[in-house]
PDB file of N, CA and C in Angstrom:
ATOM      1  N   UNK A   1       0.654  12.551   2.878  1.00  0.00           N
ATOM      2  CA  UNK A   1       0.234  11.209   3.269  1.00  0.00           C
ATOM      3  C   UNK A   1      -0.876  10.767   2.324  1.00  0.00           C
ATOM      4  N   UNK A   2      -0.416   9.536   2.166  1.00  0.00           N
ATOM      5  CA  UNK A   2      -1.575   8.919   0.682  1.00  0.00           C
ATOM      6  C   UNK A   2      -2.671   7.863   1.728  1.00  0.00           C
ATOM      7  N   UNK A   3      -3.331   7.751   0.971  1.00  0.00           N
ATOM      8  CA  UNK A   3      -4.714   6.700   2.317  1.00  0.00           C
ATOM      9  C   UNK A   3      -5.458   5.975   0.622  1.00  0.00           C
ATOM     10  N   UNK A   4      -5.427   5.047   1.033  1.00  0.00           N
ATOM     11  CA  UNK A   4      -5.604   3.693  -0.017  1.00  0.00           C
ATOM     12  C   UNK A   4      -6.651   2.416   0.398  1.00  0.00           C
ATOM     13  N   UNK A   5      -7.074   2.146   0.323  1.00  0.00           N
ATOM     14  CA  UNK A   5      -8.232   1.042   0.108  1.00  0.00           C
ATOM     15  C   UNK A   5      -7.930  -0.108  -0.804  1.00  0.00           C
ATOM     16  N   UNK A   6      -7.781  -1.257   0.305  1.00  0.00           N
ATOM     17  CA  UNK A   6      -7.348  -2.364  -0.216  1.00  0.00           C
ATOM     18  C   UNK A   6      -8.026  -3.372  -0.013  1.00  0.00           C
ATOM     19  N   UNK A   7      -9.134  -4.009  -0.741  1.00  0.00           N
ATOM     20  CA  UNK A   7      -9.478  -4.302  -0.362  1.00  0.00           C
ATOM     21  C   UNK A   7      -9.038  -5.995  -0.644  1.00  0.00           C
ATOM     22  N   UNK A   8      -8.530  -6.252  -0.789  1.00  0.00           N
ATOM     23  CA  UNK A   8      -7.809  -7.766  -1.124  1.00  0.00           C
ATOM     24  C   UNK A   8      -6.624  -8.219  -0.111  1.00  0.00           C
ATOM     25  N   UNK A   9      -6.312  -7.016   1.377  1.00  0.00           N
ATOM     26  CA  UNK A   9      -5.198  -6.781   2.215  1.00  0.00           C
ATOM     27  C   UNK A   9      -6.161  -7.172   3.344  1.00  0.00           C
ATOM     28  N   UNK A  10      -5.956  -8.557   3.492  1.00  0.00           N
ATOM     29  CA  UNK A  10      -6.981  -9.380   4.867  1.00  0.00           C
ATOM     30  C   UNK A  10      -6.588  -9.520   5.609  1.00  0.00           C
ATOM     31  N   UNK A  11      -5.121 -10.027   5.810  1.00  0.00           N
ATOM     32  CA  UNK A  11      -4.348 -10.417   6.943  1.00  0.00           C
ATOM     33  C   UNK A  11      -2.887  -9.710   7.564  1.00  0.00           C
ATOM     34  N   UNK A  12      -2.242 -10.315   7.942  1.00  0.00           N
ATOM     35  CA  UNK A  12      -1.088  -9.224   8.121  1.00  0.00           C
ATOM     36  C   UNK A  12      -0.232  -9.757   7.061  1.00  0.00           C
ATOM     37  N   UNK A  13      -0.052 -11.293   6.603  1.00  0.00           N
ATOM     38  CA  UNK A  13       0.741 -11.803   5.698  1.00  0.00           C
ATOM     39  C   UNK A  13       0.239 -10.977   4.370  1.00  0.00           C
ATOM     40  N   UNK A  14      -0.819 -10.393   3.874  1.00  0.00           N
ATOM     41  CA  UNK A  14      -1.058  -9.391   3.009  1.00  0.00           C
ATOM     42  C   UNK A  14      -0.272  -8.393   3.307  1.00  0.00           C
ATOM     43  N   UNK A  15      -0.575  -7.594   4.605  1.00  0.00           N
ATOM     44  CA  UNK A  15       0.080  -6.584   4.885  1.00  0.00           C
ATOM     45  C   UNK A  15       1.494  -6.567   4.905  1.00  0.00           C
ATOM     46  N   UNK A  16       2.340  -7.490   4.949  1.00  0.00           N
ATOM     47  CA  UNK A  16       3.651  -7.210   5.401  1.00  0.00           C
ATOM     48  C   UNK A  16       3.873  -7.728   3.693  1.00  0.00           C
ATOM     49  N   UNK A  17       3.303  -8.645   2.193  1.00  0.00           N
ATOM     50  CA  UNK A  17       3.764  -7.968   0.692  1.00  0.00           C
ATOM     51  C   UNK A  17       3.280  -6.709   0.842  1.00  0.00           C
ATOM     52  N   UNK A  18       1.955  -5.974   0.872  1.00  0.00           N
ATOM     53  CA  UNK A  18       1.737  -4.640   0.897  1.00  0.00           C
ATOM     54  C   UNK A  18       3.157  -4.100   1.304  1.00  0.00           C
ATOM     55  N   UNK A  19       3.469  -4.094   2.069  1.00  0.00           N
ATOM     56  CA  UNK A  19       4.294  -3.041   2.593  1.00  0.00           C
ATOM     57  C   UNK A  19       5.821  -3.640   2.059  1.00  0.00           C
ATOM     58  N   UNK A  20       5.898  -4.911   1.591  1.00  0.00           N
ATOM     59  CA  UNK A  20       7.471  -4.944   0.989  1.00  0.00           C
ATOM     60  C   UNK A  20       7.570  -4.774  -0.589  1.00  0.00           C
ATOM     61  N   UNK A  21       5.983  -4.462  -0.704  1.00  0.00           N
ATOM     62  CA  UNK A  21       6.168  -3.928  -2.965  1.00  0.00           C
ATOM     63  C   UNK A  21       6.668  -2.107  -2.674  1.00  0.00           C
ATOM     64  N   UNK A  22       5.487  -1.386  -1.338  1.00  0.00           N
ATOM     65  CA  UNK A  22       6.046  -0.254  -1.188  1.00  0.00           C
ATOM     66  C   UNK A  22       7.170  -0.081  -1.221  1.00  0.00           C
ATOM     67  N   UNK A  23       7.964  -0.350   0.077  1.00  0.00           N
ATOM     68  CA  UNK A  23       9.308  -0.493   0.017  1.00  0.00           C
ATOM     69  C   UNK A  23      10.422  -0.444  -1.128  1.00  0.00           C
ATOM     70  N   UNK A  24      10.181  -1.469  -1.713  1.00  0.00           N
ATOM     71  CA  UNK A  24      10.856  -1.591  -2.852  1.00  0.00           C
ATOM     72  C   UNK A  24      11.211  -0.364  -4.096  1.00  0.00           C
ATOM     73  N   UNK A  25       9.816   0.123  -3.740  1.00  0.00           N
ATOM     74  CA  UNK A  25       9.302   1.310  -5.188  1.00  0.00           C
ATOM     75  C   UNK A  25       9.981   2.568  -4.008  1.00  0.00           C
ATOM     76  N   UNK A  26       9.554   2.348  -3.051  1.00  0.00           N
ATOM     77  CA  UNK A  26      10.571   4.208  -2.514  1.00  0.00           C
ATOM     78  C   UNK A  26      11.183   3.301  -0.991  1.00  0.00           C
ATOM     79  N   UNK A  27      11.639   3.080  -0.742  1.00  0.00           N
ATOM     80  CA  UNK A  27      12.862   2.964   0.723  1.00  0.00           C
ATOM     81  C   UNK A  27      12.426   3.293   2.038  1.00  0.00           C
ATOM     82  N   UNK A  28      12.247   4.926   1.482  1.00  0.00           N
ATOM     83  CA  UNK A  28      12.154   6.162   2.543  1.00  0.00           C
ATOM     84  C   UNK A  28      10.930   6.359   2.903  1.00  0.00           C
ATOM     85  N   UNK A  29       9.819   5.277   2.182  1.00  0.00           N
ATOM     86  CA  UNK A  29       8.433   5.653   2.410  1.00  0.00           C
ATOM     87  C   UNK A  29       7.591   4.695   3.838  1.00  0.00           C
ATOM     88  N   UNK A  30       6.916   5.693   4.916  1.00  0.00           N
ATOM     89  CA  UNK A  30       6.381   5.194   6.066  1.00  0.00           C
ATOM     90  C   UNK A  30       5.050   4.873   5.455  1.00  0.00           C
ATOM     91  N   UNK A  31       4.884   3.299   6.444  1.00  0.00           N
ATOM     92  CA  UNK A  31       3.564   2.717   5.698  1.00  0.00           C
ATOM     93  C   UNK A  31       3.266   2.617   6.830  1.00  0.00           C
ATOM     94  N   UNK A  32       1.578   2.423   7.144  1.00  0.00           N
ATOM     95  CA  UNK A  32       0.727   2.170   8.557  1.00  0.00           C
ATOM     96  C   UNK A  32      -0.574   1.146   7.224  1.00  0.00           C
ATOM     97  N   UNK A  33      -0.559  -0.186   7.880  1.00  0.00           N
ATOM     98  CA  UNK A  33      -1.314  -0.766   7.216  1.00  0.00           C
ATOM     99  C   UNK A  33      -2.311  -1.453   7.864  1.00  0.00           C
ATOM    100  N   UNK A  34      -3.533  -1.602   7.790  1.00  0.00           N
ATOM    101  CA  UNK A  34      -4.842  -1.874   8.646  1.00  0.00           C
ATOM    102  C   UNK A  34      -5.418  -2.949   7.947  1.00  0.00           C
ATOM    103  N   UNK A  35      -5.440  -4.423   8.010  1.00  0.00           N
ATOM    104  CA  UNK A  35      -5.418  -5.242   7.051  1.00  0.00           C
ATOM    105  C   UNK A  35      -7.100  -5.181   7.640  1.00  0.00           C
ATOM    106  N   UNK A  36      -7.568  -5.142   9.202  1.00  0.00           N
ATOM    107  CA  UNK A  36      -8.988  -5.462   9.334  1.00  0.00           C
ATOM    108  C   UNK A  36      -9.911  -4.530   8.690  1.00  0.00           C
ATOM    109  N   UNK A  37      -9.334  -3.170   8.297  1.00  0.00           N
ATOM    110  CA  UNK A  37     -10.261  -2.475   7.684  1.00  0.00           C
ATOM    111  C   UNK A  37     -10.075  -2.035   5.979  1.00  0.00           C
ATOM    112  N   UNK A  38      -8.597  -3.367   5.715  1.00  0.00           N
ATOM    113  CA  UNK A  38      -8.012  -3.389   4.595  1.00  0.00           C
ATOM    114  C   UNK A  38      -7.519  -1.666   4.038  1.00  0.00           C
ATOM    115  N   UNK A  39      -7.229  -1.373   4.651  1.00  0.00           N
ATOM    116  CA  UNK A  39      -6.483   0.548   4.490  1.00  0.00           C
ATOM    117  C   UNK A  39      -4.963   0.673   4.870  1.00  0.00           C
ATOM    118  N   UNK A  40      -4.378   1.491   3.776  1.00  0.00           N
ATOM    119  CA  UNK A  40      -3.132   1.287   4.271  1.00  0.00           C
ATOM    120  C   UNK A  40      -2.738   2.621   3.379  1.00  0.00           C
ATOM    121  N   UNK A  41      -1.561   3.638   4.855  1.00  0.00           N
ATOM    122  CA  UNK A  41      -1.358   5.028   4.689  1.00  0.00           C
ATOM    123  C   UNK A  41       0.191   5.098   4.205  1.00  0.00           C
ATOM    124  N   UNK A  42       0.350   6.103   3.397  1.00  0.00           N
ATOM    125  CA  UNK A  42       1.350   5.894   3.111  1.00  0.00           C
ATOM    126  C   UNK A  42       2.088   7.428   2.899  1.00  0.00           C
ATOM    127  N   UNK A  43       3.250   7.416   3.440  1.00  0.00           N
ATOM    128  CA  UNK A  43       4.195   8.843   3.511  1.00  0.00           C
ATOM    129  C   UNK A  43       5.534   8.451   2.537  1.00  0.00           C
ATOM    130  N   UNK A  44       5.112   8.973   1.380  1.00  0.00           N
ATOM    131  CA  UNK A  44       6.239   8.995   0.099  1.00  0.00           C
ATOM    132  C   UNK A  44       6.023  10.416  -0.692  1.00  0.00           C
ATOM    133  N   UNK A  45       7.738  10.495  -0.997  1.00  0.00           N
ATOM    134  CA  UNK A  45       7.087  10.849  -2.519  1.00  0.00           C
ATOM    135  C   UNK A  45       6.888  10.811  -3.345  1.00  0.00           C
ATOM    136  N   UNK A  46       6.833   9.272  -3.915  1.00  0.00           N
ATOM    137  CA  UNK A  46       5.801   9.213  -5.104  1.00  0.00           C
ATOM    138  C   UNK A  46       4.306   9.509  -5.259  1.00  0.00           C
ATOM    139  N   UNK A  47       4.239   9.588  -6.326  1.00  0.00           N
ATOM    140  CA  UNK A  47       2.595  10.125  -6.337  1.00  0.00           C
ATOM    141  C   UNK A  47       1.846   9.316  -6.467  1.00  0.00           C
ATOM    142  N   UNK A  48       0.387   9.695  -5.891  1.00  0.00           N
ATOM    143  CA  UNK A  48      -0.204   8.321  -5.815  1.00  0.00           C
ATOM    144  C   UNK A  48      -0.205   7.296  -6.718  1.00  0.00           C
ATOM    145  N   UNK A  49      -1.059   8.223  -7.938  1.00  0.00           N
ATOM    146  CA  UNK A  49      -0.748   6.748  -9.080  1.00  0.00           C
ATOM    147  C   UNK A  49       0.430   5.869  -9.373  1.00  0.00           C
ATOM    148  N   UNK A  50       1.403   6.072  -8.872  1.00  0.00           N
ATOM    149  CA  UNK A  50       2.952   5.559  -8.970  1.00  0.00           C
ATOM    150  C   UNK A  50       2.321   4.304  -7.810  1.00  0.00           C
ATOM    151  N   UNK A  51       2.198   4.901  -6.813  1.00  0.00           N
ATOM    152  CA  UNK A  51       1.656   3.811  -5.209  1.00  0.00           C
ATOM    153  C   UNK A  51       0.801   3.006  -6.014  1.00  0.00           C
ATOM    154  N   UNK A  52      -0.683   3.360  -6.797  1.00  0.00           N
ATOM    155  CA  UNK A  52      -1.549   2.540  -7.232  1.00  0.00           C
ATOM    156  C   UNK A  52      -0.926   1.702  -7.596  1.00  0.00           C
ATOM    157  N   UNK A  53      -0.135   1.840  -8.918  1.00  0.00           N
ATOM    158  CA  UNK A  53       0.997   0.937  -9.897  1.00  0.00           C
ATOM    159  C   UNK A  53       0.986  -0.278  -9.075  1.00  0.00           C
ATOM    160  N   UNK A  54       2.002   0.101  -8.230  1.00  0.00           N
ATOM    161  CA  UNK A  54       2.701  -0.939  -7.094  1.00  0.00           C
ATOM    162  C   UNK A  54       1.916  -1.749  -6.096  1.00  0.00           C
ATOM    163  N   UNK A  55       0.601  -1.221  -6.074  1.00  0.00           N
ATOM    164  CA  UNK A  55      -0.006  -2.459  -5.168  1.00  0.00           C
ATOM    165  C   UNK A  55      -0.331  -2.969  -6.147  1.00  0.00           C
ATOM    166  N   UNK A  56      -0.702  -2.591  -7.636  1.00  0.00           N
ATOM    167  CA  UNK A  56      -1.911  -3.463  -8.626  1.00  0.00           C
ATOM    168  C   UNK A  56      -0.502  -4.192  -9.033  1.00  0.00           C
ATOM    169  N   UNK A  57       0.573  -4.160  -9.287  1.00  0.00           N
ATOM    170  CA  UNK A  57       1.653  -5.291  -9.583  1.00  0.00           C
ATOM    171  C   UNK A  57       1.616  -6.231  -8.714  1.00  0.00           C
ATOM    172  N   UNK A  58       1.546  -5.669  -7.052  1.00  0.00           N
ATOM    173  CA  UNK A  58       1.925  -6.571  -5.925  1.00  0.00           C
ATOM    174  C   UNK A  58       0.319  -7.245  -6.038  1.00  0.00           C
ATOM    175  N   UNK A  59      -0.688  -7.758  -6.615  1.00  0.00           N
ATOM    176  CA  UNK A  59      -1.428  -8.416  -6.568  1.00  0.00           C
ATOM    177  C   UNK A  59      -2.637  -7.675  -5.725  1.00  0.00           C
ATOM    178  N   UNK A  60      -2.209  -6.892  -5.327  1.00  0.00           N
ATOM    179  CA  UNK A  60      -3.246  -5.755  -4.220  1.00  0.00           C
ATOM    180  C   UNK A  60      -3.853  -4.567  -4.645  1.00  0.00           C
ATOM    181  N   UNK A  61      -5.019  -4.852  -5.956  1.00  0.00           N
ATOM    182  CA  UNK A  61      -5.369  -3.423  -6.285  1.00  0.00           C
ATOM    183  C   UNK A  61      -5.714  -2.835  -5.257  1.00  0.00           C
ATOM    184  N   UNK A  62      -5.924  -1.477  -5.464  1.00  0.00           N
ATOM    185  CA  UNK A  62      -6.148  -0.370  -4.172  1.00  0.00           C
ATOM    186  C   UNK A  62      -6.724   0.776  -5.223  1.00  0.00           C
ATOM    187  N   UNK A  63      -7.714   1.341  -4.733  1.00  0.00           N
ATOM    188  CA  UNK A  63      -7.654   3.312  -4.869  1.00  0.00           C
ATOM    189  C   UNK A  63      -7.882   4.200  -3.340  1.00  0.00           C
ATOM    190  N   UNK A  64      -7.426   5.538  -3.742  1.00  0.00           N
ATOM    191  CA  UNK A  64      -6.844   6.357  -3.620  1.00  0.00           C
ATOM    192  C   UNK A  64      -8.077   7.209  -2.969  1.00  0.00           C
ATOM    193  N   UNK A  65      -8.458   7.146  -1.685  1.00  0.00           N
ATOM    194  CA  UNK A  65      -9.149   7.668  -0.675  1.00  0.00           C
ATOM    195  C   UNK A  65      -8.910   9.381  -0.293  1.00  0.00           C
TER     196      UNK A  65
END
């Protein structure tokens, strides 16, 4: 499980691109996303920096908690 810090992920309309750039990059990957404390967990297997990639494309930089 990856744990990420987002801090640009305010609302749920953040949260639900957050969670459809994941998607996209792995299918099979479970996301739990916390837009009030901007954190969002993630069960893949890509590796994190692959996850980083994909939020900093999806407009949502993040690191890696």
């Amino acid at each position: 499980m990856h744990h990420f810090t987002v801090p640009t992920m305010t609302c749920g309309g953040c949260a639900k691109s957050v969670t459809k750039a994941l998607l996209n990059a792995d299918p099979q990957a479970r996301i739990e996303t916390n837009p009030a404390a901007g954190e969002v967990k993630i069960d893949s297997t890509l590796a994190a920096s692959a996850l980083l990639e994909v939020l900093g494309e999806a407009g949502y930089p993040a690191r890696h908690n």
